[in-house]
Protein backbone atom coordinates (compact mmCIF):
# COMPACT_ATOMS: atom_id res chain seq x y z
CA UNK A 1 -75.10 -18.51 -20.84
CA UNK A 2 -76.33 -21.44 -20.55
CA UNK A 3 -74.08 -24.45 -18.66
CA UNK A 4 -75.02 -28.23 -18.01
CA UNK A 5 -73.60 -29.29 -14.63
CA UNK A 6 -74.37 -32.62 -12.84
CA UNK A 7 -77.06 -33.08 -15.01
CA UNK A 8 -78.55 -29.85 -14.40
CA UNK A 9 -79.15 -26.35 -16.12
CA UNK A 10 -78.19 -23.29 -14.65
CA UNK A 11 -76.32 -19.90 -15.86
CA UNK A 12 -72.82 -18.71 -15.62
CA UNK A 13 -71.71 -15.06 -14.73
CA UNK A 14 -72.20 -14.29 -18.59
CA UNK A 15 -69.26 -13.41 -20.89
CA UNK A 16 -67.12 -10.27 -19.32
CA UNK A 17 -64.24 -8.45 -22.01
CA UNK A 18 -60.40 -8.33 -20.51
CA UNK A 19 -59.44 -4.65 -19.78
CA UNK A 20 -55.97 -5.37 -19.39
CA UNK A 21 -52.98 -6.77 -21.77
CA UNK A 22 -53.77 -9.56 -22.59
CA UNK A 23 -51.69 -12.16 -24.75
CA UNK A 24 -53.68 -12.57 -27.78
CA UNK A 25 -53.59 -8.57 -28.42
CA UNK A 26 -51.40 -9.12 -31.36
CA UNK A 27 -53.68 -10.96 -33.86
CA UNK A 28 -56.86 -10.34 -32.26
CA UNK A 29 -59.21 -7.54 -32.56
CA UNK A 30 -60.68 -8.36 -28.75
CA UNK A 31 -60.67 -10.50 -26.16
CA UNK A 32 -63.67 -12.43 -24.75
CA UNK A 33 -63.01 -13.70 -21.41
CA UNK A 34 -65.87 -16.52 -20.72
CA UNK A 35 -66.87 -18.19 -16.90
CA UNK A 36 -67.38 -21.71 -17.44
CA UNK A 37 -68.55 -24.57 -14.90
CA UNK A 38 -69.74 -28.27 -15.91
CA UNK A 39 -69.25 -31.44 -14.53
CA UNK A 40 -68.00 -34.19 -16.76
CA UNK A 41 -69.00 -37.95 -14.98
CA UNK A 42 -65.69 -39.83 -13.71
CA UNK A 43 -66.92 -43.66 -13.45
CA UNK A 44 -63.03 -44.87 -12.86
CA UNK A 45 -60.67 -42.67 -10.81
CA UNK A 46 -57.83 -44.48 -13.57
CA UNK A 47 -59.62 -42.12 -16.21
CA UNK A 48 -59.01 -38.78 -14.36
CA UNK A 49 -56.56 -37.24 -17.34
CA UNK A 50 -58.73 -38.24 -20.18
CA UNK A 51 -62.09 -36.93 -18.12
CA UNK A 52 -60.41 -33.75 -17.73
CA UNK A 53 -59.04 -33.62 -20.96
CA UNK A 54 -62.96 -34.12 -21.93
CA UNK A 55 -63.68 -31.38 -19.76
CA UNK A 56 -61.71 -28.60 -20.59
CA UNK A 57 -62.86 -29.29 -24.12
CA UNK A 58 -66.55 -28.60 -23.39
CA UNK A 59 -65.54 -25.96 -21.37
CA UNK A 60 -63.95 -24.40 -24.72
CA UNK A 61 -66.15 -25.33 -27.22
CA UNK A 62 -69.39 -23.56 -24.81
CA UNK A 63 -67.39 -20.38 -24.72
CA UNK A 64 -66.73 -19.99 -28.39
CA UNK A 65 -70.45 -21.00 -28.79
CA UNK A 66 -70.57 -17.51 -26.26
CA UNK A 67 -69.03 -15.54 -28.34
CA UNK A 68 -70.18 -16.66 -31.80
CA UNK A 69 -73.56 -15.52 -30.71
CA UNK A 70 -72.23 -12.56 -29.89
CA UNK A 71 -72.88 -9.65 -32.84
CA UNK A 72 -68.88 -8.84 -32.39
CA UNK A 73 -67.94 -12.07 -33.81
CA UNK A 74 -70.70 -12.34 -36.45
CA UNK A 75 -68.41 -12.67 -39.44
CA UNK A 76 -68.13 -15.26 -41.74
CA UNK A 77 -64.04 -15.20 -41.09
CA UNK A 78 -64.09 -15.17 -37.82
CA UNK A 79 -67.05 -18.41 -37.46
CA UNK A 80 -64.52 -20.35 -39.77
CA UNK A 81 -61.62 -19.28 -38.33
CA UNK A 82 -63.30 -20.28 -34.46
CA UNK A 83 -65.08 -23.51 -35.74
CA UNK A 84 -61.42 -24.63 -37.38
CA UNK A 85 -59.74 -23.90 -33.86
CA UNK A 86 -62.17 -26.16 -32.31
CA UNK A 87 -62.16 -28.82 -34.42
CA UNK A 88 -57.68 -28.52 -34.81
CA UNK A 89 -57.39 -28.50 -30.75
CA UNK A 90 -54.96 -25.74 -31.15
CA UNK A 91 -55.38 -24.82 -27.58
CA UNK A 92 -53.33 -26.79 -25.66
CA UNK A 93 -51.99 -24.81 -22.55
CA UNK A 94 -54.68 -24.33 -19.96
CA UNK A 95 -53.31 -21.90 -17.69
CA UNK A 96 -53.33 -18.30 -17.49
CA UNK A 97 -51.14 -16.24 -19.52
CA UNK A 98 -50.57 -18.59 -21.58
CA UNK A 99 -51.77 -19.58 -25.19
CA UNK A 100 -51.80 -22.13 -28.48
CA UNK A 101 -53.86 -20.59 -30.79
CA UNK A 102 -57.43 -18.41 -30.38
CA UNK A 103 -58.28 -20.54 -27.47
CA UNK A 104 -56.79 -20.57 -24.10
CA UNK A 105 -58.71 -22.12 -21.24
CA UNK A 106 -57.17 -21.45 -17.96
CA UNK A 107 -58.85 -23.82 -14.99
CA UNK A 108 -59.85 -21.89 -11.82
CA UNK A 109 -61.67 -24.71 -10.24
CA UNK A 110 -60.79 -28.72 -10.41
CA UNK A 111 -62.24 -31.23 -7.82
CA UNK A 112 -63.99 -34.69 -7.88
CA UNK A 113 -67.36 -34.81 -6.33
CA UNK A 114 -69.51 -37.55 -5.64
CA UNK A 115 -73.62 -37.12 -5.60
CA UNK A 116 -75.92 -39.93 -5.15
CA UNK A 117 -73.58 -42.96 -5.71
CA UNK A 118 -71.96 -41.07 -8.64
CA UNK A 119 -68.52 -39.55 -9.09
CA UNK A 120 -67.97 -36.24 -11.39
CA UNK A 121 -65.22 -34.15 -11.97
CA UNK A 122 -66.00 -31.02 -11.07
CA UNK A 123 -64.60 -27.51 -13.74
CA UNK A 124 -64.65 -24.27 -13.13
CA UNK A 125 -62.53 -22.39 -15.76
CA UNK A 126 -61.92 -19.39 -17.75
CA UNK A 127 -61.88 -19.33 -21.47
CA UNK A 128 -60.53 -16.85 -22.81
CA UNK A 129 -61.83 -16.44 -26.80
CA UNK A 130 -59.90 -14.16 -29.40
CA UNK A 131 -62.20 -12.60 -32.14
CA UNK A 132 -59.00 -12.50 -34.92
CA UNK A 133 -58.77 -9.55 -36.45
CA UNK A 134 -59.52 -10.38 -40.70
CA UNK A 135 -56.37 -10.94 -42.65
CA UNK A 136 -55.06 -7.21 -43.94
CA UNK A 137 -54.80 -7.04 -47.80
CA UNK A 138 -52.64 -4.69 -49.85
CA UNK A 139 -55.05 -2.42 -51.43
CA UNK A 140 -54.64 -1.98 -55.39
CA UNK A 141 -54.48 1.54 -57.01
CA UNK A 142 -56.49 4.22 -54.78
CA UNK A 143 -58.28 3.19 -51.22
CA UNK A 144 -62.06 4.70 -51.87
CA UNK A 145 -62.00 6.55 -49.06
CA UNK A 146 -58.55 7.51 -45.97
CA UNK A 147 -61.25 8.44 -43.27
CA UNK A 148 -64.95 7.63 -42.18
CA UNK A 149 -66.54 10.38 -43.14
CA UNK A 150 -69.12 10.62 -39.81
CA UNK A 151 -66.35 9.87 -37.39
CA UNK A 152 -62.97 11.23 -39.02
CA UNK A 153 -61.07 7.95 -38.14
CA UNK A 154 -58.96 6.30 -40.48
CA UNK A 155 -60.04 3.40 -42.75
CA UNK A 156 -56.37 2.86 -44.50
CA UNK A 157 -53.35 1.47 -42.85
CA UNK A 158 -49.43 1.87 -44.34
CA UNK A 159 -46.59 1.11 -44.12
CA UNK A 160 -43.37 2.85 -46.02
CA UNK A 161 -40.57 1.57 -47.34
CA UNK A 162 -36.91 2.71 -46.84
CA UNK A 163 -37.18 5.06 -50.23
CA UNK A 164 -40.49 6.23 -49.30
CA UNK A 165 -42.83 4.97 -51.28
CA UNK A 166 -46.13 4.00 -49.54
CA UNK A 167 -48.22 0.68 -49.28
CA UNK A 168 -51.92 1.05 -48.07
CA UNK A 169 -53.90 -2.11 -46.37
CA UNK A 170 -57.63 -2.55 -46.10
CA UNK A 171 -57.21 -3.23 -42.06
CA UNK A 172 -55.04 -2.80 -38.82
CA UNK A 173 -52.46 -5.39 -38.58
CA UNK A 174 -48.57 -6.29 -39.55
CA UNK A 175 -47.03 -6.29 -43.25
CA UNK A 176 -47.66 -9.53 -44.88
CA UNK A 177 -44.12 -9.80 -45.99
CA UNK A 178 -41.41 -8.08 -43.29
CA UNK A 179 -44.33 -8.19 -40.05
CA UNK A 180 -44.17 -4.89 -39.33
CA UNK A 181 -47.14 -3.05 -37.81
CA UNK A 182 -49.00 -0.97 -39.91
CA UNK A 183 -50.26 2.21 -39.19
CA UNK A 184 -53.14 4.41 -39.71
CA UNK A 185 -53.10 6.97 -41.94
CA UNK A 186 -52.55 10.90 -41.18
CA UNK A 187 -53.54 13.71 -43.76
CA UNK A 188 -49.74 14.18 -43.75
CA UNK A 189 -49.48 10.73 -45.09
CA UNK A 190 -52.53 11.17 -47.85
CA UNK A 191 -51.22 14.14 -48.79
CA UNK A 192 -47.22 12.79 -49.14
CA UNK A 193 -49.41 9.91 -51.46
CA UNK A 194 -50.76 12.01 -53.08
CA UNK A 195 -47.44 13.85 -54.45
CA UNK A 196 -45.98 10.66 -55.15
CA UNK A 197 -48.83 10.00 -57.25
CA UNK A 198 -48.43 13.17 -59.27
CA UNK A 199 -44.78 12.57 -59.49
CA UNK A 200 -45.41 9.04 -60.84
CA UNK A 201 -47.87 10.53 -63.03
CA UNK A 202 -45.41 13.03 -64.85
CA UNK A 203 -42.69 10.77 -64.91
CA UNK A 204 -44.99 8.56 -66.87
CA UNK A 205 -46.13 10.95 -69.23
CA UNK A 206 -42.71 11.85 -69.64
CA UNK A 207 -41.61 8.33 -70.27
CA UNK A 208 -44.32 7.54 -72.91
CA UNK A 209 -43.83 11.26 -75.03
CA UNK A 210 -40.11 10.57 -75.23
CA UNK A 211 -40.93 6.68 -76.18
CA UNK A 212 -43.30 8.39 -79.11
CA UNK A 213 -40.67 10.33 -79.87
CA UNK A 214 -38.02 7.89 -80.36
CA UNK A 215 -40.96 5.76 -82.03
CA UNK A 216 -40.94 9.21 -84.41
CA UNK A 217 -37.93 9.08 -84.88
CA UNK A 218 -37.32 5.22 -85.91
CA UNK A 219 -40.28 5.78 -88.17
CA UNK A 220 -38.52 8.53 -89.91
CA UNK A 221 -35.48 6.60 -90.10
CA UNK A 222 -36.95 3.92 -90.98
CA UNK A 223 -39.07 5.45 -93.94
CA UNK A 224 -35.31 7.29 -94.82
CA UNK A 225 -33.47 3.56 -94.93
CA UNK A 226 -36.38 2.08 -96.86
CA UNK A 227 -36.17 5.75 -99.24
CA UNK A 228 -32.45 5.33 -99.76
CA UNK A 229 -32.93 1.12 -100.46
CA UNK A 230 -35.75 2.24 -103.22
CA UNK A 231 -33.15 4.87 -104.64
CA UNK A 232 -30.07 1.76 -104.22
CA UNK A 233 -32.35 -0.17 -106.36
CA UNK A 234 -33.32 2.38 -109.06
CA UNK A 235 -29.88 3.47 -109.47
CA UNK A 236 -28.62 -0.45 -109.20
CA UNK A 237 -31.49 -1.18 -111.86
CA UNK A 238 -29.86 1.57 -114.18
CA UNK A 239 -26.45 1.14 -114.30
CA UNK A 240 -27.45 -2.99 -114.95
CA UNK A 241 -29.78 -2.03 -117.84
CA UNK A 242 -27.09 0.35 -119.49
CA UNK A 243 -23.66 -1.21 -118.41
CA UNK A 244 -23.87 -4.85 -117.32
CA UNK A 245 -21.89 -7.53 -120.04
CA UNK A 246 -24.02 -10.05 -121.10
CA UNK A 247 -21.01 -12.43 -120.81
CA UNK A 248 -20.61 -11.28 -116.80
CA UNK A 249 -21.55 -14.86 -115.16
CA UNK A 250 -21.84 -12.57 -111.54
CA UNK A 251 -24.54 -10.41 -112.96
CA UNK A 252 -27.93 -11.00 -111.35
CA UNK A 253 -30.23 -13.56 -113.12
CA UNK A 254 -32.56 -10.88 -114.45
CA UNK A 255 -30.14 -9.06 -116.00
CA UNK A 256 -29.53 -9.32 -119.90
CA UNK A 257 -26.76 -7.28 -120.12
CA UNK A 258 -26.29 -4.80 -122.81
CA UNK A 259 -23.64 -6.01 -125.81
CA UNK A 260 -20.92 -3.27 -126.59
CA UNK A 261 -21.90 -1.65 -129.74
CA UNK A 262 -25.12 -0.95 -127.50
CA UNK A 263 -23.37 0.45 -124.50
CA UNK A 264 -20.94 2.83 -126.89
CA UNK A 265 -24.28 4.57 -128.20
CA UNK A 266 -25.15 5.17 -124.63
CA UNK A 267 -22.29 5.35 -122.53
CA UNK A 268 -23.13 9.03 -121.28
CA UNK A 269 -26.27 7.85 -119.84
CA UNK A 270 -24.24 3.93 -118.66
CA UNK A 271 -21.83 6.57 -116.87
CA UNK A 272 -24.07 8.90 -114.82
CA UNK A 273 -25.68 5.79 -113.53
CA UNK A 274 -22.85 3.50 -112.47
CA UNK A 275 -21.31 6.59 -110.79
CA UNK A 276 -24.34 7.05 -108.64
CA UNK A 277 -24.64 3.22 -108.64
CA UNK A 278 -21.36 2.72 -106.70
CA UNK A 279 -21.73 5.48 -104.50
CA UNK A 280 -24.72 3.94 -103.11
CA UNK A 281 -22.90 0.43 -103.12
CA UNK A 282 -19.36 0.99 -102.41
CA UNK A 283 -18.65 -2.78 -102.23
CA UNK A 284 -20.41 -3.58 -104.95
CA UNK A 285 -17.47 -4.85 -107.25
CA UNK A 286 -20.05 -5.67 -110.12
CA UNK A 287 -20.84 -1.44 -110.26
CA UNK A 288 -17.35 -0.65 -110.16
CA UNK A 289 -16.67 -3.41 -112.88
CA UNK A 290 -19.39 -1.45 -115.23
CA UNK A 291 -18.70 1.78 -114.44
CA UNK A 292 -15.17 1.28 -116.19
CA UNK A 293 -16.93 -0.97 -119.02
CA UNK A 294 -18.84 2.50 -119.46
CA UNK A 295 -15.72 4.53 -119.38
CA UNK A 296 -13.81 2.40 -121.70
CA UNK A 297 -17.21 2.68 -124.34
CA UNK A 298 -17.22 6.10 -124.08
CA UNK A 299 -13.88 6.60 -124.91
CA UNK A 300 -13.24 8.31 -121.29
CA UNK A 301 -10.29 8.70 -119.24
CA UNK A 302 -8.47 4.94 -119.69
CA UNK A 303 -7.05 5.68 -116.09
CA UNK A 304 -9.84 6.43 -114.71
CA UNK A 305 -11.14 3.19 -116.00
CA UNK A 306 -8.48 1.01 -115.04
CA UNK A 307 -8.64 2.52 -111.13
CA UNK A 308 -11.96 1.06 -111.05
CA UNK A 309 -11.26 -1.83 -112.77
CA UNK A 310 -8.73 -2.73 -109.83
CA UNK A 311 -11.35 -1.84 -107.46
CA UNK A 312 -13.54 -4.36 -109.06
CA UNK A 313 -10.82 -7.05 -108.97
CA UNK A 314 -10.45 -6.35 -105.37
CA UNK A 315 -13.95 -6.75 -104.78
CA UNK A 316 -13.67 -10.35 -106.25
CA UNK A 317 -15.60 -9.15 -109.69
CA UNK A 318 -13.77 -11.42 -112.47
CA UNK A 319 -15.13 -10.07 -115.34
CA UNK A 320 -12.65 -7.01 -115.27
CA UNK A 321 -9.77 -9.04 -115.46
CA UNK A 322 -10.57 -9.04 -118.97
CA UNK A 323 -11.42 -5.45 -119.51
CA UNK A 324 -8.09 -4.21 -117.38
CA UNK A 325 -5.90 -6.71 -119.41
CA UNK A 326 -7.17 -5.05 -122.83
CA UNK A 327 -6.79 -1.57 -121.02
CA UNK A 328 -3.19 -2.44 -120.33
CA UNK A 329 -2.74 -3.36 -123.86
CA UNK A 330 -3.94 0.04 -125.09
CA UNK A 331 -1.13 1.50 -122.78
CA UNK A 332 1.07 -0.71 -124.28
CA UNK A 333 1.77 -2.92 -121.13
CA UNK A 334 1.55 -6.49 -122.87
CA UNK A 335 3.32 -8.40 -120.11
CA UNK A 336 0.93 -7.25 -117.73
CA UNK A 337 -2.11 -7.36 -120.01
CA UNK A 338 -1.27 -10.90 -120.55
CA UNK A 339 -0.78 -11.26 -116.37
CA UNK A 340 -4.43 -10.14 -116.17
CA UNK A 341 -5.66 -12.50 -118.60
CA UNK A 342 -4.53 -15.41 -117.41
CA UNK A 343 -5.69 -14.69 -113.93
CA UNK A 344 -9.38 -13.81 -115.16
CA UNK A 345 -8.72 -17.13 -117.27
CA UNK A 346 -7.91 -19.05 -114.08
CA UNK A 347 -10.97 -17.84 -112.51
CA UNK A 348 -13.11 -18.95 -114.86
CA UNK A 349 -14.06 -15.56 -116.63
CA UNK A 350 -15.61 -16.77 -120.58
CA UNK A 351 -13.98 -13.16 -122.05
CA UNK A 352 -10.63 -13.57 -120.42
CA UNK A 353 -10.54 -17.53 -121.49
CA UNK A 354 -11.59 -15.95 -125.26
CA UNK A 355 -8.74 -12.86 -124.93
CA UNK A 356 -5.82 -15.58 -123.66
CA UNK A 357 -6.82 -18.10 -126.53
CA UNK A 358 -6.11 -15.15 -128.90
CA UNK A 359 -2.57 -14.22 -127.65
CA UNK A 360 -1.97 -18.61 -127.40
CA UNK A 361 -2.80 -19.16 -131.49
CA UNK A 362 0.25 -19.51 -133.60
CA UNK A 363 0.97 -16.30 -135.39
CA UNK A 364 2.58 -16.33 -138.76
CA UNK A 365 1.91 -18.61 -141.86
CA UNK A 366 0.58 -22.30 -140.71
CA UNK A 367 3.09 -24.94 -141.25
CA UNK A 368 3.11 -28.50 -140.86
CA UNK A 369 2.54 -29.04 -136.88
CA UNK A 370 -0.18 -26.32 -136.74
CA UNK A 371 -2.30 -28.35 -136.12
CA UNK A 372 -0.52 -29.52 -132.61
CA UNK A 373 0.53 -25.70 -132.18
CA UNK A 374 -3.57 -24.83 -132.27
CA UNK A 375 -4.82 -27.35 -129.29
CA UNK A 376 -4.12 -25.05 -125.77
CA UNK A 377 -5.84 -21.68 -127.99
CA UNK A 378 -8.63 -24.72 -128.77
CA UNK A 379 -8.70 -25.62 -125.40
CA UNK A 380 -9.36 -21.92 -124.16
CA UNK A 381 -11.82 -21.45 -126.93
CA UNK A 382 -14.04 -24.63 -126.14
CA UNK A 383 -13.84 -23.53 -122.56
CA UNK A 384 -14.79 -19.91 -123.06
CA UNK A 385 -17.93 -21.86 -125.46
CA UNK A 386 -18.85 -23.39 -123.13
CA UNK A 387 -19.52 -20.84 -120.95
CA UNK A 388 -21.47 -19.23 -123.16
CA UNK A 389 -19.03 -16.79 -125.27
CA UNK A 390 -20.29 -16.50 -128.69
CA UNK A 391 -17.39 -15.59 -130.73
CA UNK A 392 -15.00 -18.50 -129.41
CA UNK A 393 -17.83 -20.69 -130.36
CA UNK A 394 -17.16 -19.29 -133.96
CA UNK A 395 -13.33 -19.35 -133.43
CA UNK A 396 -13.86 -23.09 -133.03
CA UNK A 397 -15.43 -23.70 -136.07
CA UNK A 398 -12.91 -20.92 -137.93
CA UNK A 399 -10.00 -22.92 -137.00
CA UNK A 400 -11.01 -26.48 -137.13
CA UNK A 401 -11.72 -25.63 -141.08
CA UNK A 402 -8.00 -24.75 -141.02
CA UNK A 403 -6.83 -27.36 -139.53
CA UNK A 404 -8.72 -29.90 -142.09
CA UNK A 405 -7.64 -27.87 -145.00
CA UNK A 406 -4.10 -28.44 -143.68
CA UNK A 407 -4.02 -31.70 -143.17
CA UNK A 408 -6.31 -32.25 -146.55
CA UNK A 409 -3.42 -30.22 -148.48
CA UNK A 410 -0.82 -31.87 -146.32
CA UNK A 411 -2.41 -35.30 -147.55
CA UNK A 412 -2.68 -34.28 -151.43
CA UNK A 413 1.24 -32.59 -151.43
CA UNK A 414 2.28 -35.93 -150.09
CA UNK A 415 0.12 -37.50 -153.01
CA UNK A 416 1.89 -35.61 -155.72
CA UNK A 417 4.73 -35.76 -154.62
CA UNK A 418 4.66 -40.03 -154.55
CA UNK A 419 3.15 -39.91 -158.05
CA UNK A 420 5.68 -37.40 -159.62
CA UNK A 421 8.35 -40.17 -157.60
CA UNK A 422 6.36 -42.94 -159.29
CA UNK A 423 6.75 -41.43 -162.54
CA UNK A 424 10.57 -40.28 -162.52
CA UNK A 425 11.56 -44.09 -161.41
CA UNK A 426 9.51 -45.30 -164.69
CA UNK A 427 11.16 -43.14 -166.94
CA UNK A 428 14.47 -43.36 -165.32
CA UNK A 429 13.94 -47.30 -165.75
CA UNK A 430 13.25 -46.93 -169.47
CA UNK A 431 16.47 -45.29 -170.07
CA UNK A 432 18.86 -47.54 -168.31
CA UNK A 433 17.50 -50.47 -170.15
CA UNK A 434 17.71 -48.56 -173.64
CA UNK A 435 21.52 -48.54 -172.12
CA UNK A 436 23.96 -50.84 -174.09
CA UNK A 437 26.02 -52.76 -172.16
């Protein structure tokens, strides 16, 4: 190698490896132990520490020049990792054994010489130069090859967890994460991999035929849910076509509703639907509500009807307030008929706001305050009208009629009967003054 000393060129011993432990083992893949000797000038004996600060410097920055030439250290990682020592300082201890980074200069020689007139400080030194080994990396998936194939030695590290389970590493070293040394591996190792690959393998072919079962299976249930909605629907759509009241103001928008002469001529076909209708749809109160409407067409089993009447009811369904109240009637149970009524009237039901206006009119032959007896059924009626009842629309214009004619025949009797008073006080007149005195 090649040293300036003084001024002059000559060689040192040449760069010799350590044989024994040496500190840097740890992180570095060899040693380089490198003679140096230079001479640094030394104008003012004041400047001593700074000249040899200056010298060991040089001294460390010719021997990693050494060893960078060397093929050993040829890398690309290991230049920048040298050149960035260097240029950082890291080494700061100079003496034997000990070390701040890939460094460590470690002074043999140190005097102050003087040659023609001129003063130099005088270093002789050791450098000792760690080639680091290249940062280990986890390998991914499978290593291309455990072993050199011409040699047999390993080209895979590991390390194992607690469980196990194996971690390979491109390069000799310590675990990134805990700093444990890794190892090379064995064939016992490759092969224990190797099973834990199969294993992993099965267990994922495993996991993914039981996921496409279960995905089966949702299909299938799903396709039986979507099967039974499309059957809901049907049977739903049937039992509104045959059953529902047009009058019904909780009966879907696109439902006409089927009058009652209409449903009598097919209340066979209302029933079988509105049965399978509410089966679907147990808390459907509007099915249970037609269902009886069917029953009660058909001429059926009344208390049969009136079960699901009270079904509806307690499924909030107001239209068969009005049906149960008229059921009740049939059975003779007027009291509670009217109960029913009134509550379907109170709700706001056009049918039981019609039936309760009925039982309100003033039965019996219309007498003078009929027309003051009429206004709560009139009340009902315009109510019921208004929400769209037909035949209280036509009760309203029935009973107003009577109530003119009333009070027109009221009017005339009271005419008459002023005349006829007119005349009898005339003739009456006449006679007592044809009266002699």
């Amino acid at each position: 190698m090649a040293v300036v000393a003084g001024g002059s060129l000559f060689l040192s011993d040449g760069p010799a490896r350590a044989e024994e432990p040496d500190p840097f083992a740890s992180k570095c893949v060899s040693v380089i132990n490198v003679p140096v000797k230079l001479r640094e000038p030394l104008l003012d004996i004041g400047d001593f520490s700074k000249v040899r600060r200056r010298a060991i410097d040089r001294a460390a920055e010719q021997a990693v020049e050494e060893v960078l030439g060397m093929e050993i250290a040829s890398s690309r990682e290991v230049k920048t990792a040298l050149n960035n020592e260097i240029a950082d300082s890291h080494y700061k201890e100079e003496m034997a054994g000990e070390s701040g980074g890939l460094v460590r200069p470690a002074i043999v020689n140190l005097d102050v010489v003087e040659e023609s007139g001129a003063r130099f400080l005088a270093l002789e030194a050791k450098v000792s130069v760690c080639v680091p080994r290249k940062p280990v990396q986890q390998i991914t998936g499978a290593p291309e090859a455990f072993f050199d194939s011409a040699t047999g030695e390993p080209k895979v590290w590991y390390w194992r967890d607690t469980t196990g389970e194996l971690e390979f590493f491109d390069n000799e070293g310590f675990h990134p994460r805990n700093g444990e040394p890794l190892k090379p591996v064995t064939p016992d190792v490759v092969r224990d991999w190797r099973a834990q690959q199969a294993a992993r393998t099965a267990a994922e072919e495993a996991r993914r035929a039981s996921e496409q079962a279960a995905e089966k299976e949702r299909a299938a249930a799903e396709e039986e849910k979507r099967h039974a909605e499309e059957q809901r629907h049907q049977l739903a759509g049937r039992c509104d076509e045959f059953a529902a009241n047009p009058l019904d103001s909780q009966r879907p928008s696109g439902v006409a509703g089927t009058d009652y002469g209409a449903l009598k001529l097919n209340a066979d076909q209302a029933i079988e639907a509105c049965r399978a209708a509410l089966a679907a749809n147990p808390q459907e109160g509007r099915y249970a509500y037609q269902l009886a409407r069917a029953l009660q067409a058909g001429g059926g089993n009344l208390d049969e009807a009136i079960q699901y009447l009270k079904e509806a009811i307690r499924l909030h369904h107001i239209a068969a307030y009005d049906n149960l109240g008229y059921a009740l009637s049939q059975k003779g149970q007027a009291r509670a008929a009217r109960s029913f009524f009134q509550q379907g009237a109170d709700a706001g039901d056009p049918s039981s706001l019609y039936s309760m206006a009925q039982i309100l009119e003033p039965k019996g032959k219309p007498t003078e305050s009929y027309p003051q007896q009429i206004q709560p059924a009139l009340a009902l009626y315009r109510r019921a009208a208004q929400k769209g009842h037909p035949d209280a629309e036509q009760r309203i214009g029935e009973l107003n009629q009577l109530v003119d004619y009333l009070q027109t025949k009221q009017q005339q009797d009271r005419e008459t009967q002023q005349m006829i008073l007119g005349t009898f006080a005339n003739t009456f007149g006449g006679i007592m003054g044809r009266v002699g005195r």
